[in-house]
C-alpha atoms as a PDB file:
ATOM      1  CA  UNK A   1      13.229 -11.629   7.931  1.00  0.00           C
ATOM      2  CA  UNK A   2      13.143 -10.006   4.551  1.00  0.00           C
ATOM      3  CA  UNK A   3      15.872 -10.505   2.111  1.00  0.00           C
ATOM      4  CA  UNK A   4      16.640  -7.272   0.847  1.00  0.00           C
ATOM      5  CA  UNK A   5      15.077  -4.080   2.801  1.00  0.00           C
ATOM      6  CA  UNK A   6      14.684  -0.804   0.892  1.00  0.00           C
ATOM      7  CA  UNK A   7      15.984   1.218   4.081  1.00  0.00           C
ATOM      8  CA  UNK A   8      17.148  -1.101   6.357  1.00  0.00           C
ATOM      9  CA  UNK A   9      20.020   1.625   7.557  1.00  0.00           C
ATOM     10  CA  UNK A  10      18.308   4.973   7.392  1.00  0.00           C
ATOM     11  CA  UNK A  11      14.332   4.309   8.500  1.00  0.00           C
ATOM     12  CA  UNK A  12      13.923   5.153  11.784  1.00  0.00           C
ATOM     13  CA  UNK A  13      11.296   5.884  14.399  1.00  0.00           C
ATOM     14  CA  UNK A  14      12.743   9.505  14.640  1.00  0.00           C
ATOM     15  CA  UNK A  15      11.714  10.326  11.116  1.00  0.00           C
ATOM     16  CA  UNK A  16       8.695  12.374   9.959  1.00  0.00           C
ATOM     17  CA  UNK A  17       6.137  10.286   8.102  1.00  0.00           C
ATOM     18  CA  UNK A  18       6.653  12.792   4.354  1.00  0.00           C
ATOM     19  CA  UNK A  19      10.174  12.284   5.196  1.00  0.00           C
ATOM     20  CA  UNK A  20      10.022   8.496   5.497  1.00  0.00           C
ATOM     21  CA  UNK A  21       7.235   8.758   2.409  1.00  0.00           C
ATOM     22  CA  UNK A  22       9.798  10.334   0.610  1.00  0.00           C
ATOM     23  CA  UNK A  23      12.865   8.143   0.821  1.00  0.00           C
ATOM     24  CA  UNK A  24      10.586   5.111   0.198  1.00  0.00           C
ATOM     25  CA  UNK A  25       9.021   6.228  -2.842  1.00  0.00           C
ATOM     26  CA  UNK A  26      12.015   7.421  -4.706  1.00  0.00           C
ATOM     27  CA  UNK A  27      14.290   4.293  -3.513  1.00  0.00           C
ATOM     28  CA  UNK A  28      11.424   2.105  -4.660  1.00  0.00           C
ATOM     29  CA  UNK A  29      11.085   4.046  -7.997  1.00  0.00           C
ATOM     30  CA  UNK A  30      14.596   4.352  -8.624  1.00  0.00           C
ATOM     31  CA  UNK A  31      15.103   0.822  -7.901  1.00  0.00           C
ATOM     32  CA  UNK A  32      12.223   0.114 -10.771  1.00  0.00           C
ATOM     33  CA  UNK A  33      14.123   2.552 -12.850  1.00  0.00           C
ATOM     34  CA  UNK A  34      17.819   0.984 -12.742  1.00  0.00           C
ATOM     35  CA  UNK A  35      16.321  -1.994 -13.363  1.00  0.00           C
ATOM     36  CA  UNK A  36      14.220  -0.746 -16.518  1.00  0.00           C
ATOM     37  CA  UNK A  37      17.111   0.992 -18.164  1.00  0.00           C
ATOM     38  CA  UNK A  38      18.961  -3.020 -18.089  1.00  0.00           C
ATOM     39  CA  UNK A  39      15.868  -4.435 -20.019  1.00  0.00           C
ATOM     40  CA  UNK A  40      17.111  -2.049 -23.093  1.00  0.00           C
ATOM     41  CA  UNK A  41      20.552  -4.042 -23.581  1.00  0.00           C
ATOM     42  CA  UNK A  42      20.349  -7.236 -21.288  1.00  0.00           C
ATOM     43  CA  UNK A  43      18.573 -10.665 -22.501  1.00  0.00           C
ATOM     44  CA  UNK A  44      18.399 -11.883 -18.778  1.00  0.00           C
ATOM     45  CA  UNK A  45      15.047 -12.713 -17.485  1.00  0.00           C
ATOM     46  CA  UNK A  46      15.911 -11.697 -14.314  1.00  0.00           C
ATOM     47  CA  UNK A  47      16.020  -8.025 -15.286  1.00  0.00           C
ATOM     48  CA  UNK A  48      12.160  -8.534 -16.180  1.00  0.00           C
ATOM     49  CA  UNK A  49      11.747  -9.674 -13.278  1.00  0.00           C
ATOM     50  CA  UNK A  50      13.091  -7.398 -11.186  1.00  0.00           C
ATOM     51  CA  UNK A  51      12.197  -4.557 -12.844  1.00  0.00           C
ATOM     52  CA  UNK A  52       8.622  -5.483 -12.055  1.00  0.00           C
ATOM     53  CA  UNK A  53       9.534  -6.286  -8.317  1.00  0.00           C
ATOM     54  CA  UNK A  54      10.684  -2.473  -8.462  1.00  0.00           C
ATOM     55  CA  UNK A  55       7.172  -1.324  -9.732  1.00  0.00           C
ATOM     56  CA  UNK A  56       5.226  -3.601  -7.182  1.00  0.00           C
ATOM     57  CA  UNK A  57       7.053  -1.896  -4.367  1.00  0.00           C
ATOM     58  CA  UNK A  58       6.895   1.770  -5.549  1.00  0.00           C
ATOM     59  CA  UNK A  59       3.226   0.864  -6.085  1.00  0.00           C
ATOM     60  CA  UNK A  60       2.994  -0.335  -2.427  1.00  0.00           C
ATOM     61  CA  UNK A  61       4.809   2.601  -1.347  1.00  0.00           C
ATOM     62  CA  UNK A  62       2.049   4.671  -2.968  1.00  0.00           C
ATOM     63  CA  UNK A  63      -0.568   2.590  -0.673  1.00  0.00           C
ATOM     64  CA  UNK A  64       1.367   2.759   2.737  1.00  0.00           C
ATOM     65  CA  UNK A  65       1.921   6.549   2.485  1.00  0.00           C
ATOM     66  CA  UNK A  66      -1.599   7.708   1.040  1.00  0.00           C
ATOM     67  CA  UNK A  67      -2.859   9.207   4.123  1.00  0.00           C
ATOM     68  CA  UNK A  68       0.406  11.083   4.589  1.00  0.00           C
ATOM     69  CA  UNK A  69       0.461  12.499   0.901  1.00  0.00           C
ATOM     70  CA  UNK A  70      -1.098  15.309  -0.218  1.00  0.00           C
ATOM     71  CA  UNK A  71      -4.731  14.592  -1.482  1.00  0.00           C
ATOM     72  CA  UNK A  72      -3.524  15.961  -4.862  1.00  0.00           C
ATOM     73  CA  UNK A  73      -0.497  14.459  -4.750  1.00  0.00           C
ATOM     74  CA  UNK A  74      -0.665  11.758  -7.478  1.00  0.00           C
ATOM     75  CA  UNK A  75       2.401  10.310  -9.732  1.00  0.00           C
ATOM     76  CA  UNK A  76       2.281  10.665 -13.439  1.00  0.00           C
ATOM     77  CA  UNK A  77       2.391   7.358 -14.221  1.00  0.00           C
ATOM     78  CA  UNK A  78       0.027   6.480 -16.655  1.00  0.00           C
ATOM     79  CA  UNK A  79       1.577   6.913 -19.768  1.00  0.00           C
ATOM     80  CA  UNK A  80       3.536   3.926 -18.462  1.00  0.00           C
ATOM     81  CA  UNK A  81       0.549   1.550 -18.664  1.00  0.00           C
ATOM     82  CA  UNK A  82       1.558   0.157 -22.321  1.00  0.00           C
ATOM     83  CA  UNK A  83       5.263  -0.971 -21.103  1.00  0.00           C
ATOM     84  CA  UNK A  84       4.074  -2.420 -17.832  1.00  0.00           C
ATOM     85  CA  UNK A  85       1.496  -4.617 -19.780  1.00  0.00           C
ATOM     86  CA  UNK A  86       4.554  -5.193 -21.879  1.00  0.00           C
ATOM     87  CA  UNK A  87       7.040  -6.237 -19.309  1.00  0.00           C
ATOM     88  CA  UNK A  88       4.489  -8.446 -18.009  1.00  0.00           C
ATOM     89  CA  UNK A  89       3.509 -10.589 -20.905  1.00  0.00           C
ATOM     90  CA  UNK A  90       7.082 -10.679 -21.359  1.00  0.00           C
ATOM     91  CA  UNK A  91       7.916 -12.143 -17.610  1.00  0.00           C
ATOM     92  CA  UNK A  92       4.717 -14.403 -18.551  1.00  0.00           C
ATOM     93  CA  UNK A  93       6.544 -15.931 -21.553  1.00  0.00           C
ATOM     94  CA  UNK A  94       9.962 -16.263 -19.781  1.00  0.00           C
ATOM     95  CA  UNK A  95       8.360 -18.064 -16.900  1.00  0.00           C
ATOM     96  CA  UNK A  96       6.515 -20.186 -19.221  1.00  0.00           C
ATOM     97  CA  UNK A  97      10.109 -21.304 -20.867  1.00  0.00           C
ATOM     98  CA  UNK A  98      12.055 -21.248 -17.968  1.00  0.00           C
ATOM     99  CA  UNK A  99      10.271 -22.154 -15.000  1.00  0.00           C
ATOM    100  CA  UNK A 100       7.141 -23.675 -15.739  1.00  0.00           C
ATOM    101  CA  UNK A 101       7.280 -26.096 -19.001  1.00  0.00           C
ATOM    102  CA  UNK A 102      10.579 -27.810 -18.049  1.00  0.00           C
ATOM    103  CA  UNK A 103       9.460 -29.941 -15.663  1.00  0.00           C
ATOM    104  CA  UNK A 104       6.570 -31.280 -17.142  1.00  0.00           C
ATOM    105  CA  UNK A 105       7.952 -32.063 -20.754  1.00  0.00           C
ATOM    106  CA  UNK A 106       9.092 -35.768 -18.995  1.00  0.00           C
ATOM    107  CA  UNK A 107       5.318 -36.341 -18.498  1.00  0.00           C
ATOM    108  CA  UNK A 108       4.632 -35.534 -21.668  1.00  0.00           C
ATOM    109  CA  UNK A 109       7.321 -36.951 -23.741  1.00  0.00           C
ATOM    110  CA  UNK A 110       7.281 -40.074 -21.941  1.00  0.00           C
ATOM    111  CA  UNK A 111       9.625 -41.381 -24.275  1.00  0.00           C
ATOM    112  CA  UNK A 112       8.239 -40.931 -27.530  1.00  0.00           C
ATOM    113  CA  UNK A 113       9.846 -39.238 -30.220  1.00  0.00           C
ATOM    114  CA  UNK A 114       5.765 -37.642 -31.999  1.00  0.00           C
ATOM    115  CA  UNK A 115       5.594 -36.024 -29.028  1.00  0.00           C
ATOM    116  CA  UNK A 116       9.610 -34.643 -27.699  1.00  0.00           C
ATOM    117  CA  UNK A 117       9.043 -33.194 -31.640  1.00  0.00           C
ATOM    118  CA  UNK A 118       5.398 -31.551 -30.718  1.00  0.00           C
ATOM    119  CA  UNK A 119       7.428 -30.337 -27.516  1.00  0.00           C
ATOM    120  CA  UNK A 120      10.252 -28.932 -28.951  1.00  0.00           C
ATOM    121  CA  UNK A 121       8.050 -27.202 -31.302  1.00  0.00           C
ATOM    122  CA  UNK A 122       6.017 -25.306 -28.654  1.00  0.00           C
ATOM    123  CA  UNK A 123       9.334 -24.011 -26.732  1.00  0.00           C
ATOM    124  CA  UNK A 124      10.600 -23.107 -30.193  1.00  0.00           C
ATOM    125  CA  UNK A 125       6.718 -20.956 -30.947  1.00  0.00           C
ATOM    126  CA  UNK A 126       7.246 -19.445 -27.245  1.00  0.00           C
ATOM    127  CA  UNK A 127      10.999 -18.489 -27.457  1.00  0.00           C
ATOM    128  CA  UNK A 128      10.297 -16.415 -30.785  1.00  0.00           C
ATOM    129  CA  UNK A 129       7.288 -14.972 -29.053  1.00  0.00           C
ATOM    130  CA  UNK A 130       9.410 -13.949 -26.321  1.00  0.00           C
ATOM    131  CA  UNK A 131      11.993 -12.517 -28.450  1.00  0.00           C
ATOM    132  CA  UNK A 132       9.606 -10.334 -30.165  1.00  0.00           C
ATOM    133  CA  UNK A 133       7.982  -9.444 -26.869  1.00  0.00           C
ATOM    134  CA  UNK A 134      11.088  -8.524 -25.865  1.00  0.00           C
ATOM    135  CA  UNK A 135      11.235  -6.160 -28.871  1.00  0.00           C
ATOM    136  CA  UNK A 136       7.893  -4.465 -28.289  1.00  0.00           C
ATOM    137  CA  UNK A 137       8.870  -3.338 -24.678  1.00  0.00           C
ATOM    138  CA  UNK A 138      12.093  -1.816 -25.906  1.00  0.00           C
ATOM    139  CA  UNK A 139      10.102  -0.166 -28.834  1.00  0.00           C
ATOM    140  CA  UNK A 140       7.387   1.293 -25.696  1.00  0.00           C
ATOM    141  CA  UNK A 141      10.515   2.119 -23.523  1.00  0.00           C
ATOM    142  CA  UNK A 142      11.998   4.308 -26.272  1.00  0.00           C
ATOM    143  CA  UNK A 143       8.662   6.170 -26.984  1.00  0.00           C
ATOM    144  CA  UNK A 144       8.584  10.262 -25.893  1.00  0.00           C
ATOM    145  CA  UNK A 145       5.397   9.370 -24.144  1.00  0.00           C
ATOM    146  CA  UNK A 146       6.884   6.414 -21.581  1.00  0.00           C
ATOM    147  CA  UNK A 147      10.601   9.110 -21.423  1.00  0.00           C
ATOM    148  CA  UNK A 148       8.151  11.595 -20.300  1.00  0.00           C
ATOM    149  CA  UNK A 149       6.633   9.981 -18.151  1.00  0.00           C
ATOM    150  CA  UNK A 150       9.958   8.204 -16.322  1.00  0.00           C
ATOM    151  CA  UNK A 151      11.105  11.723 -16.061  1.00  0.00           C
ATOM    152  CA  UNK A 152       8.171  13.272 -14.844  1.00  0.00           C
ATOM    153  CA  UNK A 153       7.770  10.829 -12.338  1.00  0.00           C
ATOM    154  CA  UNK A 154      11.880  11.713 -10.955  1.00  0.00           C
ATOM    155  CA  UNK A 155      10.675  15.670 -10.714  1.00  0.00           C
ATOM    156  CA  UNK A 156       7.269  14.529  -8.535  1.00  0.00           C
ATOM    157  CA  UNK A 157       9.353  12.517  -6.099  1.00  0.00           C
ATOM    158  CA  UNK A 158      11.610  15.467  -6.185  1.00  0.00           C
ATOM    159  CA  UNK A 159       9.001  17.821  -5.511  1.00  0.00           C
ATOM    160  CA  UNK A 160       7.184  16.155  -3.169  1.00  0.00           C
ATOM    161  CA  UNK A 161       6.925  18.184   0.101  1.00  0.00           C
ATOM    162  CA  UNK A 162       8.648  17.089   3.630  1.00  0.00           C
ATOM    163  CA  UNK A 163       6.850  19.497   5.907  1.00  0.00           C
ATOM    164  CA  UNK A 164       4.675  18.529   8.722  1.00  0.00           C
ATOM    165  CA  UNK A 165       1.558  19.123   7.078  1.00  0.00           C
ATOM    166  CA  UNK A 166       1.657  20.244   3.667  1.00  0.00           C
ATOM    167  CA  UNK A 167      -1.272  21.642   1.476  1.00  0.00           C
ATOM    168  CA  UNK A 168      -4.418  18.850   1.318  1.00  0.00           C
ATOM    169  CA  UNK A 169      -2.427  16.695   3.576  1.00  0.00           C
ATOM    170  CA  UNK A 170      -4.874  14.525   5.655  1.00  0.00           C
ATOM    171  CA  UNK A 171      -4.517  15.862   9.004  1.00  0.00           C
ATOM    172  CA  UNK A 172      -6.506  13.222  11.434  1.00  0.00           C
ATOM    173  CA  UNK A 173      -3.223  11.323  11.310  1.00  0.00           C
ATOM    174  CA  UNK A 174      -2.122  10.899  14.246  1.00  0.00           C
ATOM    175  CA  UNK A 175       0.728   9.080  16.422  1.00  0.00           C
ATOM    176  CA  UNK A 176       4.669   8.513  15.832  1.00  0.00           C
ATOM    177  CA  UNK A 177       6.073   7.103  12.972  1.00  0.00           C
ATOM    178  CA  UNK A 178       6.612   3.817  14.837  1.00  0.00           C
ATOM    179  CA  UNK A 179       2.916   3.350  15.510  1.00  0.00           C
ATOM    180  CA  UNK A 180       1.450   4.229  12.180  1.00  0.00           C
ATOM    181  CA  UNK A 181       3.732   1.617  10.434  1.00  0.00           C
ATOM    182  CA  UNK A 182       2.328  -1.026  12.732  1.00  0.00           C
ATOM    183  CA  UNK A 183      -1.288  -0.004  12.355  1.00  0.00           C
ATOM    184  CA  UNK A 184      -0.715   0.292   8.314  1.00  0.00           C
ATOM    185  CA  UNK A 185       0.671  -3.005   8.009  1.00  0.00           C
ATOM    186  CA  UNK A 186      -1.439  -4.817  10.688  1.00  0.00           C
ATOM    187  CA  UNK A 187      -4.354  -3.220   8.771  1.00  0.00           C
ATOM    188  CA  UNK A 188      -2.682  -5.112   5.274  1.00  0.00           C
ATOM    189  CA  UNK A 189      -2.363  -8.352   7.440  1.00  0.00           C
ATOM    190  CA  UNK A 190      -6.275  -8.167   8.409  1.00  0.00           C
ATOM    191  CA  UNK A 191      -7.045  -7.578   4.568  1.00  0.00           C
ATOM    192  CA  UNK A 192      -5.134 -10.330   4.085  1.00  0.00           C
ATOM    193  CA  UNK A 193      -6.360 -12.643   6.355  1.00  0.00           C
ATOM    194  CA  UNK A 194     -10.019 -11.607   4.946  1.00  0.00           C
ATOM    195  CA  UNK A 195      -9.512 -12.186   1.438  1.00  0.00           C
ATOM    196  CA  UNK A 196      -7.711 -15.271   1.876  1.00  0.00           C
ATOM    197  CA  UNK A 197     -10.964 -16.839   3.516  1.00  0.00           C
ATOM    198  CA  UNK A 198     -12.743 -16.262   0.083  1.00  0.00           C
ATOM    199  CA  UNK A 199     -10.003 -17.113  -2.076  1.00  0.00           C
ATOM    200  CA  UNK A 200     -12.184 -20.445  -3.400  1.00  0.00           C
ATOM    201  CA  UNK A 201     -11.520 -19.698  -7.245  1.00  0.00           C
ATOM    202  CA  UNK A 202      -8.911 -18.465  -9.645  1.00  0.00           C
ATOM    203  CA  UNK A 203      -9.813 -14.995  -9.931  1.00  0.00           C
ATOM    204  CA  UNK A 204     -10.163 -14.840  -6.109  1.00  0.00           C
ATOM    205  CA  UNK A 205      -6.741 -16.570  -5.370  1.00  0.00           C
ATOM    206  CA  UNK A 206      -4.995 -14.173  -7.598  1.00  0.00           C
ATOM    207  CA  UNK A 207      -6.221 -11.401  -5.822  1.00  0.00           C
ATOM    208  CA  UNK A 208      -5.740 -13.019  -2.330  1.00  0.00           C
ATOM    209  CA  UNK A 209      -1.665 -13.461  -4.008  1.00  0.00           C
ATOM    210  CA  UNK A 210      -1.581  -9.398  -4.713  1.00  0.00           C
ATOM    211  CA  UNK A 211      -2.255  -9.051  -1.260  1.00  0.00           C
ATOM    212  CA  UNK A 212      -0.054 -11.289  -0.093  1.00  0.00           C
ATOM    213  CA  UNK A 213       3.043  -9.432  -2.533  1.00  0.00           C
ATOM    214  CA  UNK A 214       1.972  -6.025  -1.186  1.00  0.00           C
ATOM    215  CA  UNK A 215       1.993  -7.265   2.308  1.00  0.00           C
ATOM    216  CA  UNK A 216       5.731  -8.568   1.528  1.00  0.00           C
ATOM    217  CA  UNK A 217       6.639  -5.419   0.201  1.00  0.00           C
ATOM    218  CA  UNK A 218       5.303  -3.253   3.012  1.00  0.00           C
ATOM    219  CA  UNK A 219       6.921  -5.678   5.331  1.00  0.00           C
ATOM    220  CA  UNK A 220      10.312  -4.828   3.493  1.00  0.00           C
ATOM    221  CA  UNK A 221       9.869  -1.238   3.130  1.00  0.00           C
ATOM    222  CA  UNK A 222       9.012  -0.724   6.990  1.00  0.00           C
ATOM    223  CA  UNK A 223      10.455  -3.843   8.694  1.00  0.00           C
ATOM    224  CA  UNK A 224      13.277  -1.236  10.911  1.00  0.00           C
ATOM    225  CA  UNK A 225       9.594   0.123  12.187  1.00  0.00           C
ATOM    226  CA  UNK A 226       8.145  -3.119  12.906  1.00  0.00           C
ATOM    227  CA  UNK A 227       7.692  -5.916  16.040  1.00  0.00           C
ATOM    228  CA  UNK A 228      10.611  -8.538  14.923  1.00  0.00           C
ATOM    229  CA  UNK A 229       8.165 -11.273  15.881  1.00  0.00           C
ATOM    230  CA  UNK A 230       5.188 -10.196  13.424  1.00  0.00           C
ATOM    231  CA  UNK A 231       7.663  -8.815  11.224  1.00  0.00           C
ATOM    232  CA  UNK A 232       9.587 -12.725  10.196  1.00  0.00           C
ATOM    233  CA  UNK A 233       5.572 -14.446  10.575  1.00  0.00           C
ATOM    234  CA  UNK A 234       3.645 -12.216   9.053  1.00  0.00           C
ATOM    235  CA  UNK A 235       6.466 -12.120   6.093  1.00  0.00           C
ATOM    236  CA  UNK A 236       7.082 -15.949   5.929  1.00  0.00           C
ATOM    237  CA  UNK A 237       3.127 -16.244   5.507  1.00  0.00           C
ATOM    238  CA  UNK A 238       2.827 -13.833   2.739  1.00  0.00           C
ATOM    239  CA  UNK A 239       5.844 -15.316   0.988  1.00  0.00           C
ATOM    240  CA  UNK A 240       4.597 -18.958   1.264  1.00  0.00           C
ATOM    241  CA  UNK A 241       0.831 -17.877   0.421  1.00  0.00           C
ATOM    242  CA  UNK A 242       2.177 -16.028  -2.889  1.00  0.00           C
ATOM    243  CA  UNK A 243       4.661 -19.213  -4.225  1.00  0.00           C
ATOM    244  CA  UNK A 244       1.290 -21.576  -3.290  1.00  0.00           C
ATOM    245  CA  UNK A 245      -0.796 -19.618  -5.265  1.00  0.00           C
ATOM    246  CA  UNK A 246       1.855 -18.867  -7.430  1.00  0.00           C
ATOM    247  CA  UNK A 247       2.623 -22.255  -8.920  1.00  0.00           C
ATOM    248  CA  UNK A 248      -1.075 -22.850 -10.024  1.00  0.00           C
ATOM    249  CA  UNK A 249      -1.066 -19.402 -11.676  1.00  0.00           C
ATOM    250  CA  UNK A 250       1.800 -20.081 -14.013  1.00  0.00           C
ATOM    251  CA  UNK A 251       0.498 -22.768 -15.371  1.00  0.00           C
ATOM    252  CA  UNK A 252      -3.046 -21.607 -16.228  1.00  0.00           C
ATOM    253  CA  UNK A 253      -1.128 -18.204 -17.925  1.00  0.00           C
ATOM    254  CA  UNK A 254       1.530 -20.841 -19.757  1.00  0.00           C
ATOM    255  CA  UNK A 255      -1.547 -22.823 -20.973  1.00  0.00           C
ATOM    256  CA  UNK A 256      -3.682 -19.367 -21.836  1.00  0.00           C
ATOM    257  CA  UNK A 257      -0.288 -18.595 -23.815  1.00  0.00           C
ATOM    258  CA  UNK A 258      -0.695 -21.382 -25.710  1.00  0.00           C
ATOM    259  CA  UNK A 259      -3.947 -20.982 -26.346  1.00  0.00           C
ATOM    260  CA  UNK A 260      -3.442 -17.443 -27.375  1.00  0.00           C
ATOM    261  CA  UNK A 261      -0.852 -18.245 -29.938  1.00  0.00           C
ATOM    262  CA  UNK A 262      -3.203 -20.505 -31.023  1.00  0.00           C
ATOM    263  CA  UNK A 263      -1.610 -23.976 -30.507  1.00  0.00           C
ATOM    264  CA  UNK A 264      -3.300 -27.000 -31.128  1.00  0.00           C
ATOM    265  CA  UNK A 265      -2.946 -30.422 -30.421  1.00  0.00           C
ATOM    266  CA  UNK A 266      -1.497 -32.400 -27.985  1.00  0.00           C
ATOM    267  CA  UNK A 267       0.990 -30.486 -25.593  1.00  0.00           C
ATOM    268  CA  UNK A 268      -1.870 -27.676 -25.699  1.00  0.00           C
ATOM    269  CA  UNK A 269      -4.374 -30.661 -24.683  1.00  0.00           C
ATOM    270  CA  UNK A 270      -2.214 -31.460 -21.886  1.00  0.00           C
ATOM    271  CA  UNK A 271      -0.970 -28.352 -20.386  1.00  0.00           C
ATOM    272  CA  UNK A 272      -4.988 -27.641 -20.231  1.00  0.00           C
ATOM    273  CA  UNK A 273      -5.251 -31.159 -18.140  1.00  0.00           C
ATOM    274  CA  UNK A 274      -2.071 -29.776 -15.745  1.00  0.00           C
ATOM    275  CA  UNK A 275      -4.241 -26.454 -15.045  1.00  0.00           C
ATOM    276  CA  UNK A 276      -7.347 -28.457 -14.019  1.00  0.00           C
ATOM    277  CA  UNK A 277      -5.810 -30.825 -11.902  1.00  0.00           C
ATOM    278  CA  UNK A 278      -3.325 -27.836 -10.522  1.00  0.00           C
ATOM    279  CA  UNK A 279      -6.553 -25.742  -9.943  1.00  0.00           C
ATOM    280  CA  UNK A 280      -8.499 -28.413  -7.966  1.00  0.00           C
ATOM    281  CA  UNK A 281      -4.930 -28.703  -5.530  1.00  0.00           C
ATOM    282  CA  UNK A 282      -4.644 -25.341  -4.908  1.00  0.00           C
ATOM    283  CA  UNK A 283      -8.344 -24.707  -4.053  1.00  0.00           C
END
């Protein structure tokens, strides 16, 4: 079963589909939001992290409830394209330094001081890179434009209308609350199913993982609506396709880190070996 539902205790069956559209979207964006106003004071990479988790599922949110909206009905969100990129060159680096590169320096090191000295050198290159990363987004953050825009984006959920069938709603929807949740997500889980069949390369695995995240967060947004059954398999395959594809991802963006800061010799030689062999496991 999910870890942590958006609305495990108020979704319900009984609910209006712009109702239940509503309360998703703003808990989603006001979980991105708490979590955003942390990354101007805290230092923990977790905040990145989560804060990014928080956009992923107000962006799903947006999917699930797109034939309920209004056909006009569109968040003003794009002034926040320059911190997002931000945050998530930031959670790149942090991964990088915390997750991936640790348990390969033994392989490289093997014991010889040339190379812990090339090693300690490339943490030391990616730590101040993610310090003044870390900078930049708080910089974005504190621009009028990406304010605006947070506060904008409060007023539309604010604004956004409850009644059975507002203005330029789509009106072929049809069915109780209960059934459309199954049909949207069973719809995802088809998608799903599709893409991963052609996932054979990296650009086709990391769009096969996107999938797989939005399916996770659709399953946590709606699971009160859902069939327990599909609910806990459907969920436990999205969560073990995404960590699969996952692992082979963060090292081909920690070696094209490297490469962008323009790191030469040998722990950029090998992290370049890890990726190939990585990529040939997880196709």
């Amino acid at each position: 079963m999910p870890e942590t539902p958006l609305l495990a205790s108020r979704l319900n069956p009984k609910l209006s589909r712009r109702k239940a559209a509503k309360w998703v979207l703003n808990d989603a964006f006001r979980e991105f939001a708490t979590h955003l106003a942390d990354v101007g004071t805290s230092e923990d990479p977790e905040v990145v992290h989560h804060t990014r988790i928080g956009w992923r599922r107000f962006k799903t949110a947006l999917w699930l409830f797109k034939p309920t909206l209004p056909t006009t009905a569109k968040p003003p969100t794009a002034p926040l394209r320059p911190l997002l990129g931000g945050l998530g060159k930031l959670r790149n680096l942090e991964v990088a330094l915390k997750e991936t590169l640790p348990p390969l320096a033994q392989a490289y090191i093997a014991g010889d001081a040339h190379r812990a000295g090339a090693w300690q050198a490339l943490l030391q290159t990616l730590t101040q890179a993610a310090h003044q990363q870390r900078q930049a987004v708080r910089a974005t953050l504190q621009q009028a434009s990406t304010q605006h825009s947070l506060q904008a984006t409060t007023q539309w959920l604010k604004d956004l209308p409850i009644a059975k069938r507002p203005p330029g709603a789509n009106t072929k929807i049809a069915g109780t609350l209960h059934q459309w949740a199954r049909d949207r997500v069973a719809h995802l889980h088809k998608e799903l199913q599709a893409q991963r069949k052609l996932a054979v390369d990296a650009e086709s695995q990391h769009r096969t993982r996107i999938l797989a995240k939005r399916m996770r967060y659709a399953i946590e947004a709606l699971h009160p609506l859902l069939p327990v059954l599909h609910t806990r398999n459907w969920y436990a395959q999205a969560r073990e396709l995404q960590a699969h594809i996952g692992a082979a991802r963060d090292i081909t963006l920690a070696s094209a880190l490297v490469d962008e800061l323009s790191l030469k010799g040998g722990p950029a030689d090998f992290l370049r070996g890890v990726q190939y062999q990585s990529c040939k496991a997880c196709a």
